[in-house]
Protein backbone atom coordinates (compact mmCIF):
# COMPACT_ATOMS: atom_id res chain seq x y z
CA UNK A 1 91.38 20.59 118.48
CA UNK A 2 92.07 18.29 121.34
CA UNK A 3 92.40 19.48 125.06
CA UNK A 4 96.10 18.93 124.99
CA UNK A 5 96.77 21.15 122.05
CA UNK A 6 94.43 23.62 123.89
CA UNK A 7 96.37 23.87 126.98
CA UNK A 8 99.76 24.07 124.41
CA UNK A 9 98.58 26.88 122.83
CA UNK A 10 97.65 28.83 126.15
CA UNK A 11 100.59 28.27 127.47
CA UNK A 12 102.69 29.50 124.71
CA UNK A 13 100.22 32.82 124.73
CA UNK A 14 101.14 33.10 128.18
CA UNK A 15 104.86 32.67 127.52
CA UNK A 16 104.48 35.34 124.31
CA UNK A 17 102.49 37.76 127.03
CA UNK A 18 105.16 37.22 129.81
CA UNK A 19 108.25 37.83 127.24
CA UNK A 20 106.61 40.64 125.67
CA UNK A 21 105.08 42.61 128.31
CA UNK A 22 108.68 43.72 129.95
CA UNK A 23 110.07 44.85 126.62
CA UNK A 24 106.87 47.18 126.58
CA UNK A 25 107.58 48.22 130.14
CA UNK A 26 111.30 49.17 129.38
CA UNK A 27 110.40 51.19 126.20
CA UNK A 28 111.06 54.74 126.98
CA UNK A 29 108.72 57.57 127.05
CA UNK A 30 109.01 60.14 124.21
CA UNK A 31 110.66 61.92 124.24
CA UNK A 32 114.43 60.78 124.25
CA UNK A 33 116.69 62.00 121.98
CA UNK A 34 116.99 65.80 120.65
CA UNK A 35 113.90 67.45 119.02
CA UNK A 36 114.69 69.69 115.55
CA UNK A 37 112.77 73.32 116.29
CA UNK A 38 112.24 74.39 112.37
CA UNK A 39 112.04 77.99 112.02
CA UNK A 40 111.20 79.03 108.19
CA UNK A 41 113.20 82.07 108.37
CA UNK A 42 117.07 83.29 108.59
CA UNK A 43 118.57 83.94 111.57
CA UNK A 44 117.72 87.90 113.29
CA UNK A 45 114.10 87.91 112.90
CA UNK A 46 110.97 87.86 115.05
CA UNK A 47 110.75 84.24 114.87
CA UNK A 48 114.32 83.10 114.87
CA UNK A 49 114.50 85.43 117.93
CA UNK A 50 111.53 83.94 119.59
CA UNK A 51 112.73 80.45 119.17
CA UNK A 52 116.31 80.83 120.45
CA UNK A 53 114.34 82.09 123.58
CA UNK A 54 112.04 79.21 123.58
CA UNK A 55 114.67 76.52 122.81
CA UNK A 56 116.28 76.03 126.04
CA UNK A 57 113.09 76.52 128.50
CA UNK A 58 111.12 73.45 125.92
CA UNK A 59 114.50 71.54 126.65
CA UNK A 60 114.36 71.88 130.59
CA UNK A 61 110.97 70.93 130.56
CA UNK A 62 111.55 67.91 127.92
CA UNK A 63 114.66 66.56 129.12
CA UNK A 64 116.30 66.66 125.66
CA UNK A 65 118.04 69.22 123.61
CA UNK A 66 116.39 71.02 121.35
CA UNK A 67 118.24 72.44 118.37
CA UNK A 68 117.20 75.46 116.48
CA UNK A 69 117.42 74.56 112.46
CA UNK A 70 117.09 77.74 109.92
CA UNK A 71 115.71 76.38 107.07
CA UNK A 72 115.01 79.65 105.16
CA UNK A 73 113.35 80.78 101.50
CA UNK A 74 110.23 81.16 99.80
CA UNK A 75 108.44 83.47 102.14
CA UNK A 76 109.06 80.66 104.72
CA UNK A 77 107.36 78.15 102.67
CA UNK A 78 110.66 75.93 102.48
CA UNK A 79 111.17 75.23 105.93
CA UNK A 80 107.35 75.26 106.26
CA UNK A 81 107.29 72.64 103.23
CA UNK A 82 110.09 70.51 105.52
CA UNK A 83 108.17 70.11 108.45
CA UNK A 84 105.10 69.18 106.88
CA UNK A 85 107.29 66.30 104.79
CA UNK A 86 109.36 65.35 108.31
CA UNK A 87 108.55 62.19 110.10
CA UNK A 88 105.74 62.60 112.45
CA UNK A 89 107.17 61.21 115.42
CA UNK A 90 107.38 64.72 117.30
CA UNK A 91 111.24 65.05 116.83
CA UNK A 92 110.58 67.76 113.81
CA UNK A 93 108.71 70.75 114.62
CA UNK A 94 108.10 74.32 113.68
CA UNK A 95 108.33 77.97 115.07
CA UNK A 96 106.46 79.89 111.74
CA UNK A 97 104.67 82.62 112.38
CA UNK A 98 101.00 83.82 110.82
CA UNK A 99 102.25 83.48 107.22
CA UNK A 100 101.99 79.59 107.89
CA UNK A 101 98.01 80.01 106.86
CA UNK A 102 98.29 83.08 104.59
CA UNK A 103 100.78 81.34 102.06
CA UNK A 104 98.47 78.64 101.78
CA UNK A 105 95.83 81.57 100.34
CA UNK A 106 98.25 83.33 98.53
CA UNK A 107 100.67 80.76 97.44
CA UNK A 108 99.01 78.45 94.41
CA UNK A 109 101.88 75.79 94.49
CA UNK A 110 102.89 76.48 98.34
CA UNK A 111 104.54 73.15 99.15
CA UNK A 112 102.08 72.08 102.00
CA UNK A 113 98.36 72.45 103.26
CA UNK A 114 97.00 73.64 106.58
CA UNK A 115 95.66 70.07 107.06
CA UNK A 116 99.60 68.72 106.87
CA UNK A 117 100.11 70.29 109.91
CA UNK A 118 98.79 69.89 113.67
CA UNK A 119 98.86 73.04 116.01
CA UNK A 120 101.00 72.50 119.35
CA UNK A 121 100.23 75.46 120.77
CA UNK A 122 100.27 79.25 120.34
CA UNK A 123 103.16 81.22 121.35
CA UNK A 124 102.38 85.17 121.08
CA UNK A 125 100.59 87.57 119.40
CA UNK A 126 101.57 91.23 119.02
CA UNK A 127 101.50 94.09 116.47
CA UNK A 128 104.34 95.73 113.83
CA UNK A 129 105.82 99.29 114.07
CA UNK A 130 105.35 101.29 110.37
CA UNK A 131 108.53 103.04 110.11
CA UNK A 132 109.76 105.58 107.63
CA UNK A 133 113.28 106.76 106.49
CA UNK A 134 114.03 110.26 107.61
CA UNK A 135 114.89 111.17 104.10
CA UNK A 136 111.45 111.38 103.25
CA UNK A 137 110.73 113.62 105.54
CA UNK A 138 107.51 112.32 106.81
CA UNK A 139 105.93 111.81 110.35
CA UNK A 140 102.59 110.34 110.23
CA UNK A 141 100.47 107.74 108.23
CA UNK A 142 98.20 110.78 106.97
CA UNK A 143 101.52 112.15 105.54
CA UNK A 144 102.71 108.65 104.13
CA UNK A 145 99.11 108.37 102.08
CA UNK A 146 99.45 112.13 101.02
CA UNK A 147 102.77 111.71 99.39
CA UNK A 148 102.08 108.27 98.04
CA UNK A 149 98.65 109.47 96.37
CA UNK A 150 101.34 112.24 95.56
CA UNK A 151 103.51 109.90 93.97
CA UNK A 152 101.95 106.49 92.68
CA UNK A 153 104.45 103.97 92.45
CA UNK A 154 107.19 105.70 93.54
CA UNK A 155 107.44 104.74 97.31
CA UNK A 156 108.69 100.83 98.02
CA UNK A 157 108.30 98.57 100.69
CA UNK A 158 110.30 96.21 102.02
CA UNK A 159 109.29 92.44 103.82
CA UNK A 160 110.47 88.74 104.01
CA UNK A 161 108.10 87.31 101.55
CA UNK A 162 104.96 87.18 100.25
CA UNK A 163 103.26 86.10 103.73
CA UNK A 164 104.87 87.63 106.33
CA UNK A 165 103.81 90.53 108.65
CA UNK A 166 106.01 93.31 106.74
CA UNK A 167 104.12 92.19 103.44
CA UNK A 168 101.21 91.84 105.00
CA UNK A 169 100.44 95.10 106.82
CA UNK A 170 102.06 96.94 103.59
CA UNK A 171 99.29 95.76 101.30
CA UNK A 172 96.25 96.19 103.73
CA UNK A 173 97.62 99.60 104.16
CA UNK A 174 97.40 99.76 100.40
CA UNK A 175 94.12 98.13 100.13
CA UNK A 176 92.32 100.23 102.99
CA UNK A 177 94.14 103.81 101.92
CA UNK A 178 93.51 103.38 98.23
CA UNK A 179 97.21 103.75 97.67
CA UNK A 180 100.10 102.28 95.42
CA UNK A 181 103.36 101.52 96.74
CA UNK A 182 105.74 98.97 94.99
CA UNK A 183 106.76 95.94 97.19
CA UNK A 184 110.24 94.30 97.18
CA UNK A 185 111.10 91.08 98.88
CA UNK A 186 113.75 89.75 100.72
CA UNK A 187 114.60 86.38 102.54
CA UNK A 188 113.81 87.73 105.38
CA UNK A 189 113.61 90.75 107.92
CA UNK A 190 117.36 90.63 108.82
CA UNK A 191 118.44 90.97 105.15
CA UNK A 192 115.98 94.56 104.51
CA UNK A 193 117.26 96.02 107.27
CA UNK A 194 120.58 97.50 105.56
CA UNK A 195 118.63 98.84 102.69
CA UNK A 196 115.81 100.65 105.30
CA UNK A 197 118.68 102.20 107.01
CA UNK A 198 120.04 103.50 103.79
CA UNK A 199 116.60 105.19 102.48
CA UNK A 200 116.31 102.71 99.57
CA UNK A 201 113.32 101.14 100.52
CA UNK A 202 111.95 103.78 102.56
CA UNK A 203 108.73 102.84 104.09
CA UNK A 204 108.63 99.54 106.49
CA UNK A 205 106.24 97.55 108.85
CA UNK A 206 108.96 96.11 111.31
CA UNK A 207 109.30 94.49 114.71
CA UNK A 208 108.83 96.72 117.82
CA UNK A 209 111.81 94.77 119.28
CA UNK A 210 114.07 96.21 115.52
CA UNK A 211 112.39 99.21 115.20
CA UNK A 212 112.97 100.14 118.69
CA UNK A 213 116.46 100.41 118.28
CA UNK A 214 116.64 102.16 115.09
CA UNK A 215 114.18 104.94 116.23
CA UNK A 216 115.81 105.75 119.11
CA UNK A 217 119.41 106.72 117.39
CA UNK A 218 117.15 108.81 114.76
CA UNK A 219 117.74 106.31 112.20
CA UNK A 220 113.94 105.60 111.39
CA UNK A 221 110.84 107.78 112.41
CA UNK A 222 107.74 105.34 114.11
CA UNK A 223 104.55 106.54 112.19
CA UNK A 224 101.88 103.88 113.92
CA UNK A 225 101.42 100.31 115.09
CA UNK A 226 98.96 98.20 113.80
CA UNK A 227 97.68 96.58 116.72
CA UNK A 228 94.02 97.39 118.41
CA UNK A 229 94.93 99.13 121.04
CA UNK A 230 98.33 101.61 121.60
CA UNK A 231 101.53 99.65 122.21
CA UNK A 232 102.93 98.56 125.79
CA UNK A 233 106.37 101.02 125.38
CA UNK A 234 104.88 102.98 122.33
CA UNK A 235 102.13 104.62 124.21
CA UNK A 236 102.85 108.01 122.13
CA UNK A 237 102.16 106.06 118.94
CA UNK A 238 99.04 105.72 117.35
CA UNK A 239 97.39 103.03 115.82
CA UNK A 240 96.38 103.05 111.91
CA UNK A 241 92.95 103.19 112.87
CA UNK A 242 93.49 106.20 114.82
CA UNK A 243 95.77 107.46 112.59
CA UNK A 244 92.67 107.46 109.94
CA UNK A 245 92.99 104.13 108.40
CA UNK A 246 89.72 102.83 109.24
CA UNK A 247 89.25 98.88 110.01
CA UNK A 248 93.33 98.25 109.87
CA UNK A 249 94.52 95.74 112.08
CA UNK A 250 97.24 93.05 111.44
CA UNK A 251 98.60 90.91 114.61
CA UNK A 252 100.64 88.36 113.56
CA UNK A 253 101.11 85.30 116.00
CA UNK A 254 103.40 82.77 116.25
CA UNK A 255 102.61 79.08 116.95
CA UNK A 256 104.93 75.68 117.36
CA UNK A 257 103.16 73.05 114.82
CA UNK A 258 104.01 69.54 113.78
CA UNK A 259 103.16 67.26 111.49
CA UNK A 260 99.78 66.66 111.30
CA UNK A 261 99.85 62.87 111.99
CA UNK A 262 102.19 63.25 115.42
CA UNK A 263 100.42 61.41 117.48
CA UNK A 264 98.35 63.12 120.31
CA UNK A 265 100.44 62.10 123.37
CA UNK A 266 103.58 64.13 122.17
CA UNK A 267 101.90 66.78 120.81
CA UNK A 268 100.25 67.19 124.47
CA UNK A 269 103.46 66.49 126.22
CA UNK A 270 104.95 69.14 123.72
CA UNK A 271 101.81 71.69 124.70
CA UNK A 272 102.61 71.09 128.34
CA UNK A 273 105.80 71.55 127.95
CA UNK A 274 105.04 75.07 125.76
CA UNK A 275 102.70 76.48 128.77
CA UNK A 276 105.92 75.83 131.16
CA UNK A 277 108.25 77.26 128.73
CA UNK A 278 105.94 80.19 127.81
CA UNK A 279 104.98 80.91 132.35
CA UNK A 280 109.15 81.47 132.33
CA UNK A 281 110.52 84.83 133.12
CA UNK A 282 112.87 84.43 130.37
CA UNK A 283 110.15 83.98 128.03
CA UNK A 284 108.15 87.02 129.24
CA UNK A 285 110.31 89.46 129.35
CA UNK A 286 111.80 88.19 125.76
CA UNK A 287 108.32 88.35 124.19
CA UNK A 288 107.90 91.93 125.95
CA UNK A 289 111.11 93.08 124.63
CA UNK A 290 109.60 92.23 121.19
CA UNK A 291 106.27 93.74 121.69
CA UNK A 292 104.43 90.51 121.92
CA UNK A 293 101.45 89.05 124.34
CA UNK A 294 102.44 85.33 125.19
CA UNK A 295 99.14 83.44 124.44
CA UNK A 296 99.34 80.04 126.54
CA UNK A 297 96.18 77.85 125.31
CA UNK A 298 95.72 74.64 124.06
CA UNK A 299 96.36 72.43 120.84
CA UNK A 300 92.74 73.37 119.51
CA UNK A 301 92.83 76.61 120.80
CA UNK A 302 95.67 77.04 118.64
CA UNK A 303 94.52 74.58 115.49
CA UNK A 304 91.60 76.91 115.61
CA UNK A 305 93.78 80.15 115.18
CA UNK A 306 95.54 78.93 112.43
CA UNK A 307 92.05 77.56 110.22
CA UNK A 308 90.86 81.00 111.34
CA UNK A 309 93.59 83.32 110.01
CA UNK A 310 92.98 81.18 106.13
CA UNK A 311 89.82 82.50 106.30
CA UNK A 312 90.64 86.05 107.47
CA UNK A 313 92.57 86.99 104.79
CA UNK A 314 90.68 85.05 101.37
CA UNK A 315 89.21 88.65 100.65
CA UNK A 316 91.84 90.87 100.67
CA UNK A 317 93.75 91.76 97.57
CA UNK A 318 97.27 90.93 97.37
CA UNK A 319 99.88 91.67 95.10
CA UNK A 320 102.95 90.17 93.88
């Protein structure tokens, strides 16, 4: 190649370099147009509740609005399943809560793996109230084991799915009391609620933020939480452990994921933007309200969470 086709070719790099460079300069920063928050589950529950809350405090510190999409069904697995299928440009992500490992352990065609997803952050962690209709005229968990040894099969349980906290803490109580109780699912918390009011599924693991209300008209009667330690507003209330039920504990957490090939600049703008939204008075006081620890923390922090709950729950028996 001669030196004149040599200096040619430089100088049309150069001129390729100089046109491209300020189209680089001018592309904007993600993000810049509205971000989908997916929450698995119909509106009125724990984590609708949380994300409605969270919504507006990511969108101050984004810049962008960020719209709150119910896509519920299938213990949560459907709007799970959507996020893990959505582009992964950090304009799709997800508010599920603890069930977002546990379905892929108790779920053999669950629509999605844990290694579809990448963890933005952890949001909170916090324990469930077991509740009990007055009808049945019981007060404490030793009571609730009596009468269901009493009665095998007879005594129901409500929950959103195979997955979710109610289901969960229902059969570990089960497992750990040597007991049989029958469980019925629903779509989600919001939809059992009408039929625990009315006695016809009589036992529940609920929300402190749902079960507050309903035990304070006389409606339902608090038995235990099933936390470690006694409940911040439930101090009367003993845990199962200390109600008898040795080695109970179920915390379910909530955590905003994305798809697991986002790439790592949004997902740590996102987790910044999570640790702002999560410092908020708003968001305190919302996730006190609902009996809930915030649980700022990092993207591994939180990727290690949700690997850890798979793991947690591989030996315990589950039913249908």
């Amino acid at each position: 190649m001669n030196s004149k086709v040599l200096q040619v070719t430089a100088l049309s790099l150069v001129s390729l370099v100089a046109a491209v460079a300020p189209a680089l300069a001018q592309t904007p920063a993600y993000p810049t147009k509205p971000i989908t928050l997916v929450v698995p589950y119909p509106p009125g529950g724990p984590n609708d509740t949380i994300a409605r809350a969270l919504g507006p405090e990511l969108a101050k510190a984004l810049a962008v609005p960020v719209v709150i999409e119910n896509k519920p069904g299938a213990a949560g697995n459907i709007g799970t399943g959507h996020t893990a299928r959505a582009a992964a440009d950090g304009y799709t992500i997800a508010l599920p809560g603890s069930a977002l490992s546990i379905n892929t352990v108790i779920f053999d065609n669950a629509p999605y793996k844990i290694g579809d997803f990448r963890a933005v952050g952890m949001v909170a962690q916090g324990p469930v109230v077991a509740v009990a209709h007055p009808s049945l005229n019981i007060k404490t968990i030793a009571q609730l084991v009596a009468h269901a040894r009493a009665n095998p099969g007879k005594l129901s349980f409500p929950s959103g799915g195979k997955g979710t906290s109610p289901y969960l803490a229902g059969e570990l109580l089960k497992n750990t009391a040597n007991i049989d109780m029958v469980h019925v699912p629903y779509k989600g918390t919001g939809e059992f609620i009408p039929d625990l009011l009315a006695g016809r599924v009589p036992v529940a693991f609920v929300s402190p933020l749902i079960a507050r209300q309903h035990v304070d008209t006389g409606a339902l009667v608090p038995l235990a939480t099933t936390g470690t330690r006694r409940l911040r507003g439930w101090e009367n209330l003993p845990t199962l452990e200390e109600a008898g039920v040795a080695g109970f504990r179920v915390l379910p957490w909530y955590a905003v994921v994305v798809p697991a090939a986002t790439p790592t600049p949004g997902v740590n703008k996102l987790n910044a933007a999570l640790q702002q939204a999560l410092a908020s008075a708003e968001i305190q006081k919302k996730l006190v309200d609902l009996g809930l620890d915030a649980l700022p923390g990092t993207a591994d922090e939180a990727q290690a969470v949700v690997v850890q709950e798979v793991q947690l729950w591989k030996n315990v028996r589950l039913s249908d």
